[in-house]
Every structure is written in structure tokens, then in C-alpha cells.
PDB file of N, CA and C in Angstrom:
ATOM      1  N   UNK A   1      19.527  16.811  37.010  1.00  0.00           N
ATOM      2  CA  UNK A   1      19.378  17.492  35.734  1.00  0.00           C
ATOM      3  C   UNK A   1      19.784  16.601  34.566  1.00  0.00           C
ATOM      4  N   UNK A   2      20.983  15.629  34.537  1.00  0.00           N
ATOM      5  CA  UNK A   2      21.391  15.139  33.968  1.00  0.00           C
ATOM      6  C   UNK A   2      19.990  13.909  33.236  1.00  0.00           C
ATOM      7  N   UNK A   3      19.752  13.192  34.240  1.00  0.00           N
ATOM      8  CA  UNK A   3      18.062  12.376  34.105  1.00  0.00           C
ATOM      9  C   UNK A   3      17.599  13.044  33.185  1.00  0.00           C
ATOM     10  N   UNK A   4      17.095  14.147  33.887  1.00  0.00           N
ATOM     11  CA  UNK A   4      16.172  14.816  33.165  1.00  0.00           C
ATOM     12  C   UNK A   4      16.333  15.178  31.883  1.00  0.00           C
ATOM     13  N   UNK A   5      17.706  15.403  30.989  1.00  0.00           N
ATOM     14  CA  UNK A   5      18.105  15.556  29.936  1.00  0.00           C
ATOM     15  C   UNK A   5      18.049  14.346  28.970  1.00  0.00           C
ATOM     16  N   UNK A   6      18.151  13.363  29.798  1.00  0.00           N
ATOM     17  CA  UNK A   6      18.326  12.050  29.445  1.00  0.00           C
ATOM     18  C   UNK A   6      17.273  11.296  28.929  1.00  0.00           C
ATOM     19  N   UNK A   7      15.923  11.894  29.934  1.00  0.00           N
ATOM     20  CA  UNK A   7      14.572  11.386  29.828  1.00  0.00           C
ATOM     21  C   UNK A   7      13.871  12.434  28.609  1.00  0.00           C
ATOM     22  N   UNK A   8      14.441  13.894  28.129  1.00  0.00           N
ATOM     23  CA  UNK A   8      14.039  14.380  26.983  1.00  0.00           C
ATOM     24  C   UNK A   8      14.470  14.048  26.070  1.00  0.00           C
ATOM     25  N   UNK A   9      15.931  13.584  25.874  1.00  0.00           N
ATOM     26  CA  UNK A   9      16.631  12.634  24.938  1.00  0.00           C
ATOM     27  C   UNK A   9      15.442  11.953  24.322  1.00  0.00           C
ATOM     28  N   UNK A  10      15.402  10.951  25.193  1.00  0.00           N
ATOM     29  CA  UNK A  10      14.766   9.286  24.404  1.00  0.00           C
ATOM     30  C   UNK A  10      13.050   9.871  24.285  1.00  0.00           C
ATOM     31  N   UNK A  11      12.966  10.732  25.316  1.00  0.00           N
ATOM     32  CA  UNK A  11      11.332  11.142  24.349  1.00  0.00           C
ATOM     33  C   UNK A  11      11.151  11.889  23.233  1.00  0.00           C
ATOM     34  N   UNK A  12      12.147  12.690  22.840  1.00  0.00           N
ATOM     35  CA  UNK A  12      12.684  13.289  21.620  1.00  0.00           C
ATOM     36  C   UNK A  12      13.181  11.985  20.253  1.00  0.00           C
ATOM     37  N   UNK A  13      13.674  10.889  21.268  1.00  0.00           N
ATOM     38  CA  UNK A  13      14.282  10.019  20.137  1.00  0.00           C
ATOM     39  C   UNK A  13      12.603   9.343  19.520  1.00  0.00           C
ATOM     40  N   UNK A  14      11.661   9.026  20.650  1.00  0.00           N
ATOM     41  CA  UNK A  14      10.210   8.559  20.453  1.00  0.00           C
ATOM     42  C   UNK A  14       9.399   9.126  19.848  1.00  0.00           C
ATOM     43  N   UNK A  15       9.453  10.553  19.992  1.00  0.00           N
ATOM     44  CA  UNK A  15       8.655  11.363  18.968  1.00  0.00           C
ATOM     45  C   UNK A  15       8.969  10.930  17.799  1.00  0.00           C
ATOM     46  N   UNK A  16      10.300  11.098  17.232  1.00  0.00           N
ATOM     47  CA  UNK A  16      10.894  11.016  15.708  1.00  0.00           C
ATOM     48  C   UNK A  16      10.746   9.248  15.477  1.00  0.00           C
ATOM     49  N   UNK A  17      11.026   8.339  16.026  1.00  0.00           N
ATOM     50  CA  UNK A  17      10.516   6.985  15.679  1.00  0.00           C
ATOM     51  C   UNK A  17       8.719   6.940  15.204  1.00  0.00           C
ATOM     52  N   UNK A  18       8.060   7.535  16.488  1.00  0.00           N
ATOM     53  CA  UNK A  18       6.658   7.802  16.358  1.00  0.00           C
ATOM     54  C   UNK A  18       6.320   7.919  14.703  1.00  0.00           C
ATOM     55  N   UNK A  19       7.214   9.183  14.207  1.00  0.00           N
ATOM     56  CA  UNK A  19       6.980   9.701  12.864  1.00  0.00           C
ATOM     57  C   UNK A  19       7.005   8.676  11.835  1.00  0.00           C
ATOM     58  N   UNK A  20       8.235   8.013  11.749  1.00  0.00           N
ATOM     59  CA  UNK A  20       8.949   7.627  11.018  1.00  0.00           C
ATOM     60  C   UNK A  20       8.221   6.174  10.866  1.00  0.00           C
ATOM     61  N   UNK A  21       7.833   5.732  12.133  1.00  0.00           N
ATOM     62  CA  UNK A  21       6.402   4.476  11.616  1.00  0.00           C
ATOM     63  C   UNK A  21       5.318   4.880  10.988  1.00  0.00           C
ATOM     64  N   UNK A  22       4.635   6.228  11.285  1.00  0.00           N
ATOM     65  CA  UNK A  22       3.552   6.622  10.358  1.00  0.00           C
ATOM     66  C   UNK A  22       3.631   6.630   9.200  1.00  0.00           C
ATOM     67  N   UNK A  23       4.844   7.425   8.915  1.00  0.00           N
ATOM     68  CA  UNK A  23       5.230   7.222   7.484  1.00  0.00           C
ATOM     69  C   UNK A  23       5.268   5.836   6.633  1.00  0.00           C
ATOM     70  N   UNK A  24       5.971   5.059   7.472  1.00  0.00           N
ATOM     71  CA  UNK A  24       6.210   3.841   6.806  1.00  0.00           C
ATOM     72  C   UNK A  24       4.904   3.196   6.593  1.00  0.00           C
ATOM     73  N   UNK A  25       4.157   3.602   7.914  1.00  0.00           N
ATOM     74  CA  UNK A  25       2.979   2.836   7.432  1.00  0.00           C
ATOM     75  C   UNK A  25       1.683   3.082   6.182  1.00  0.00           C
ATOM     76  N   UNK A  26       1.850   4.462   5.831  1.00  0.00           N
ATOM     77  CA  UNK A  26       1.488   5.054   5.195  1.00  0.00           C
ATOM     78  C   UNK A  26       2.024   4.729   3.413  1.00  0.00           C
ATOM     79  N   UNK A  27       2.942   4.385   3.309  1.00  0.00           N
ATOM     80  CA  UNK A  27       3.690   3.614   2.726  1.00  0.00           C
ATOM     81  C   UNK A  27       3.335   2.188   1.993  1.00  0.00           C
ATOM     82  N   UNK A  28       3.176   1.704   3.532  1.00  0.00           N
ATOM     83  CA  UNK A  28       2.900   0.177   2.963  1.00  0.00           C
ATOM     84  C   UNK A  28       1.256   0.016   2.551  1.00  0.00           C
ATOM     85  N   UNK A  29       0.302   0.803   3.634  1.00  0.00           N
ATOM     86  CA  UNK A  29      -1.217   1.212   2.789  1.00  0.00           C
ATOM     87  C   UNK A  29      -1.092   1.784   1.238  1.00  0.00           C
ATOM     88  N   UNK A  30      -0.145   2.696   0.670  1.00  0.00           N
ATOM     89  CA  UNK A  30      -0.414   2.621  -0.358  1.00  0.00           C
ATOM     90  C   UNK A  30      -0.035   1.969  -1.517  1.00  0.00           C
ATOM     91  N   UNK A  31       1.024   0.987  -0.876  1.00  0.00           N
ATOM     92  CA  UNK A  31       1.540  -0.048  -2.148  1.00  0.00           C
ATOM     93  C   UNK A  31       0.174  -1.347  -2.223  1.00  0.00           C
ATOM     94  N   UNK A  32      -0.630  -1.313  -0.978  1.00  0.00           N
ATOM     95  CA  UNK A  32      -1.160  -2.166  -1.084  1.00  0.00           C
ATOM     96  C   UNK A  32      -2.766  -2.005  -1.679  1.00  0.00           C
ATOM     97  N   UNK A  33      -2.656  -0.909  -1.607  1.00  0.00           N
ATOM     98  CA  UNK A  33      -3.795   0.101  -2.703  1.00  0.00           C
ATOM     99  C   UNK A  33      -3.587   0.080  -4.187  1.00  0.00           C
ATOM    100  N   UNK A  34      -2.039   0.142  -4.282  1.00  0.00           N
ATOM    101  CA  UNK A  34      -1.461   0.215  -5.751  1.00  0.00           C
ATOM    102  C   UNK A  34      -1.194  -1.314  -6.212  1.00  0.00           C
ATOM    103  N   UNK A  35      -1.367  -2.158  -5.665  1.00  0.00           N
ATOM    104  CA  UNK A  35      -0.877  -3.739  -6.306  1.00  0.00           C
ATOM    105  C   UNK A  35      -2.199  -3.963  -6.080  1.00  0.00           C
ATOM    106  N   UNK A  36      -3.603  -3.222  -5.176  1.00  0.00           N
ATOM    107  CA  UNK A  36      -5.294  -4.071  -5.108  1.00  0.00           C
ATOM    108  C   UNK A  36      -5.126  -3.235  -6.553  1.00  0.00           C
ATOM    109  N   UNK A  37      -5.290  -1.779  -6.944  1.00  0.00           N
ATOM    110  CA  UNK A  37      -5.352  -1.781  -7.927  1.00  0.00           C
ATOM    111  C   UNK A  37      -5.125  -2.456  -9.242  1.00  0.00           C
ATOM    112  N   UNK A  38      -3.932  -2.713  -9.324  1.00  0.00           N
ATOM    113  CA  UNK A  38      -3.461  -3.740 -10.691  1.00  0.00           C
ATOM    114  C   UNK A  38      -4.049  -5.053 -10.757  1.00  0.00           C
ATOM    115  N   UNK A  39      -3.970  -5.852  -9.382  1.00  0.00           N
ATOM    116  CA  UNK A  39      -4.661  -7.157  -9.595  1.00  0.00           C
ATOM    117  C   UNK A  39      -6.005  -6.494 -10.256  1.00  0.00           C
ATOM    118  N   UNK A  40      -6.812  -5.467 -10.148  1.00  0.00           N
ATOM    119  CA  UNK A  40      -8.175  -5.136 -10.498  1.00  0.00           C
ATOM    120  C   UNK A  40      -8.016  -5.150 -11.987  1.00  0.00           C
ATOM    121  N   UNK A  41      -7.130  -3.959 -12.292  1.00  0.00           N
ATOM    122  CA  UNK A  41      -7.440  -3.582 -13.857  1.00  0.00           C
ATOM    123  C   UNK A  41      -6.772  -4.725 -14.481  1.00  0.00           C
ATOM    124  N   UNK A  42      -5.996  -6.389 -13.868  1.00  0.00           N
ATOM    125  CA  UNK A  42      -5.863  -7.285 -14.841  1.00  0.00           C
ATOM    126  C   UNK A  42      -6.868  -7.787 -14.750  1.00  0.00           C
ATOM    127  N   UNK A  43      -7.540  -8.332 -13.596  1.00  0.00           N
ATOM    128  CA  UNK A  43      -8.837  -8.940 -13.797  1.00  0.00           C
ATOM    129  C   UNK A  43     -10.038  -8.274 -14.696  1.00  0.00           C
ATOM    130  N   UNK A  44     -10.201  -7.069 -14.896  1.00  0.00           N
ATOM    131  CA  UNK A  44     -11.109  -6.421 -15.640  1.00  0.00           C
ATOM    132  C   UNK A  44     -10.456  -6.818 -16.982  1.00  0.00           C
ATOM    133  N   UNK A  45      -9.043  -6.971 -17.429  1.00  0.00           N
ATOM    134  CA  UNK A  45      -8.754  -6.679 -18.931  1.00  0.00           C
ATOM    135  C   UNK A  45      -9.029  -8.685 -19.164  1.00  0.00           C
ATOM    136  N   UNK A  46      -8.901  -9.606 -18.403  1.00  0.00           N
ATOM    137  CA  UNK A  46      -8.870 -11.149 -18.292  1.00  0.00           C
ATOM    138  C   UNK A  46     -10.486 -11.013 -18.610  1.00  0.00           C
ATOM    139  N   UNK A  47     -10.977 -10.211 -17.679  1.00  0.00           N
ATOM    140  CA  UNK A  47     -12.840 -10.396 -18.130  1.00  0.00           C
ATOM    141  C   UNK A  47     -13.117 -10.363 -19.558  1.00  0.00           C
ATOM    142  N   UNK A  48     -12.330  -8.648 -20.031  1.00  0.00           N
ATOM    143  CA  UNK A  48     -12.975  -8.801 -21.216  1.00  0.00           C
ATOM    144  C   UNK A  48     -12.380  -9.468 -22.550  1.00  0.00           C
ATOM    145  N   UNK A  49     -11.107  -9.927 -22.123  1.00  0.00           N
ATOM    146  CA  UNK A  49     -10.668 -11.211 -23.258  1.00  0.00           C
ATOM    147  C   UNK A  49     -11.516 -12.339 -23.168  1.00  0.00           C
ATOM    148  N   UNK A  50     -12.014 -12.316 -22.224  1.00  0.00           N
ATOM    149  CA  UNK A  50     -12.965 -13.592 -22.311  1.00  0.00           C
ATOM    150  C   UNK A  50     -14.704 -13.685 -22.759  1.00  0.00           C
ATOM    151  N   UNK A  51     -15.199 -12.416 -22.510  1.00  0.00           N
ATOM    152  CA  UNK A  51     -15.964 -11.951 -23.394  1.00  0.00           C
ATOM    153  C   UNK A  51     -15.981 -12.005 -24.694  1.00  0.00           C
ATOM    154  N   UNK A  52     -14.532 -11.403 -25.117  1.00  0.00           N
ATOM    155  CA  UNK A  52     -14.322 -11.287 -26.801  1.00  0.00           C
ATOM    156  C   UNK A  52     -14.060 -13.064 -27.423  1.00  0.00           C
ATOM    157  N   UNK A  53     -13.262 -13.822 -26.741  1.00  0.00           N
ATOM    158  CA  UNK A  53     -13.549 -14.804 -26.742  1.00  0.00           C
ATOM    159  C   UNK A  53     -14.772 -15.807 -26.698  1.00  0.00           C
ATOM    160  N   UNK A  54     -15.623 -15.739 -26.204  1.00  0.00           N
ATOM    161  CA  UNK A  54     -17.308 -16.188 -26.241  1.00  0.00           C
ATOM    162  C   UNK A  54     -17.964 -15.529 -27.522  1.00  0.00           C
ATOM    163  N   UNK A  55     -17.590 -14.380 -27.636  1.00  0.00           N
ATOM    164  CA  UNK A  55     -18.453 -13.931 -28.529  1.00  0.00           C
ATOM    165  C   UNK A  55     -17.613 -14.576 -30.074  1.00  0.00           C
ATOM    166  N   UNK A  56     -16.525 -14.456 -29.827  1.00  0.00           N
ATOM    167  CA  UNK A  56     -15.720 -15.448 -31.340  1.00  0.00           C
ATOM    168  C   UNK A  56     -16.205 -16.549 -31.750  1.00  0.00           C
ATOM    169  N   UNK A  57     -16.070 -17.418 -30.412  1.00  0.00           N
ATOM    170  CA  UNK A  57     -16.788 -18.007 -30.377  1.00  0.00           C
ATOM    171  C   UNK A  57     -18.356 -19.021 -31.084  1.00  0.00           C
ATOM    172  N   UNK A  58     -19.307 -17.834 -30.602  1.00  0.00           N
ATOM    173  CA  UNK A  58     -20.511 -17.726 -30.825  1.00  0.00           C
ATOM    174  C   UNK A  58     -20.378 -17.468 -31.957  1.00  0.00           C
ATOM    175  N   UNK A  59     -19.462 -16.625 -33.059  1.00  0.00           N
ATOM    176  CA  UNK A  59     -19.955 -16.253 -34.701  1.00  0.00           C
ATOM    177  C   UNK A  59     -19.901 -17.485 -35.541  1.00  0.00           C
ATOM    178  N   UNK A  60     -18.387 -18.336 -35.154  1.00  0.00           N
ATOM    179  CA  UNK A  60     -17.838 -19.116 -35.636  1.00  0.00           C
ATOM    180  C   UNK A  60     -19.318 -20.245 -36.188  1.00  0.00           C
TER     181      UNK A  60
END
């Protein structure tokens, strides 16, 4: 009986690890969603300084 308590133990301890990586991983997908984001909206704002730049440019 004792085993057997022993062996629900650590599958009880595996369930809750189980969790606790999903989470984390869930986690690290969305920081890496949130920093693809930003590299994006700097590259979009770098695009259009450089646009406005060409076109200065061009009046001059």
C-alpha cells in the first residue's frame, strides 16, 4: 500500500509539473509574439522615416 501511495505521490507531483511547463511554455510563445511584434512596428516606423526622407529629398 505504501508503493502504491508513493507511486500516486510522484504521479500527482507529474501532473502538476506537466501544468506548470504548459504554462511556462505558453509564456515564452507569447513574449516571443510580443518582441516579433515590436521588431515589426519598428521596422514599419524605420520604413516610413525613410520614405519621408526620399521624398525630402526629392523636393530639395
Amino acid at each position: 500500500m505504501r508503493e502504491k501511495r508513493n507511486l500516486e505521490d510522484i504521479i500527482s507531483r507529474l501532473d502538476i509539473l506537466e501544468k506548470k511547463v504548459d504554462i511556462i511554455e505558453t509564456k515564452v510563445d507569447e513574449t516571443k509574439n510580443f518582441a516579433f511584434d515590436q521588431i515589426r512596428d519598428i521596422l514599419l516606423r524605420l520604413m516610413k522615416l525613410e520614405n519621408e526622407v526620399k521624398e525630402l529629398k526629392l523636393g530639395k
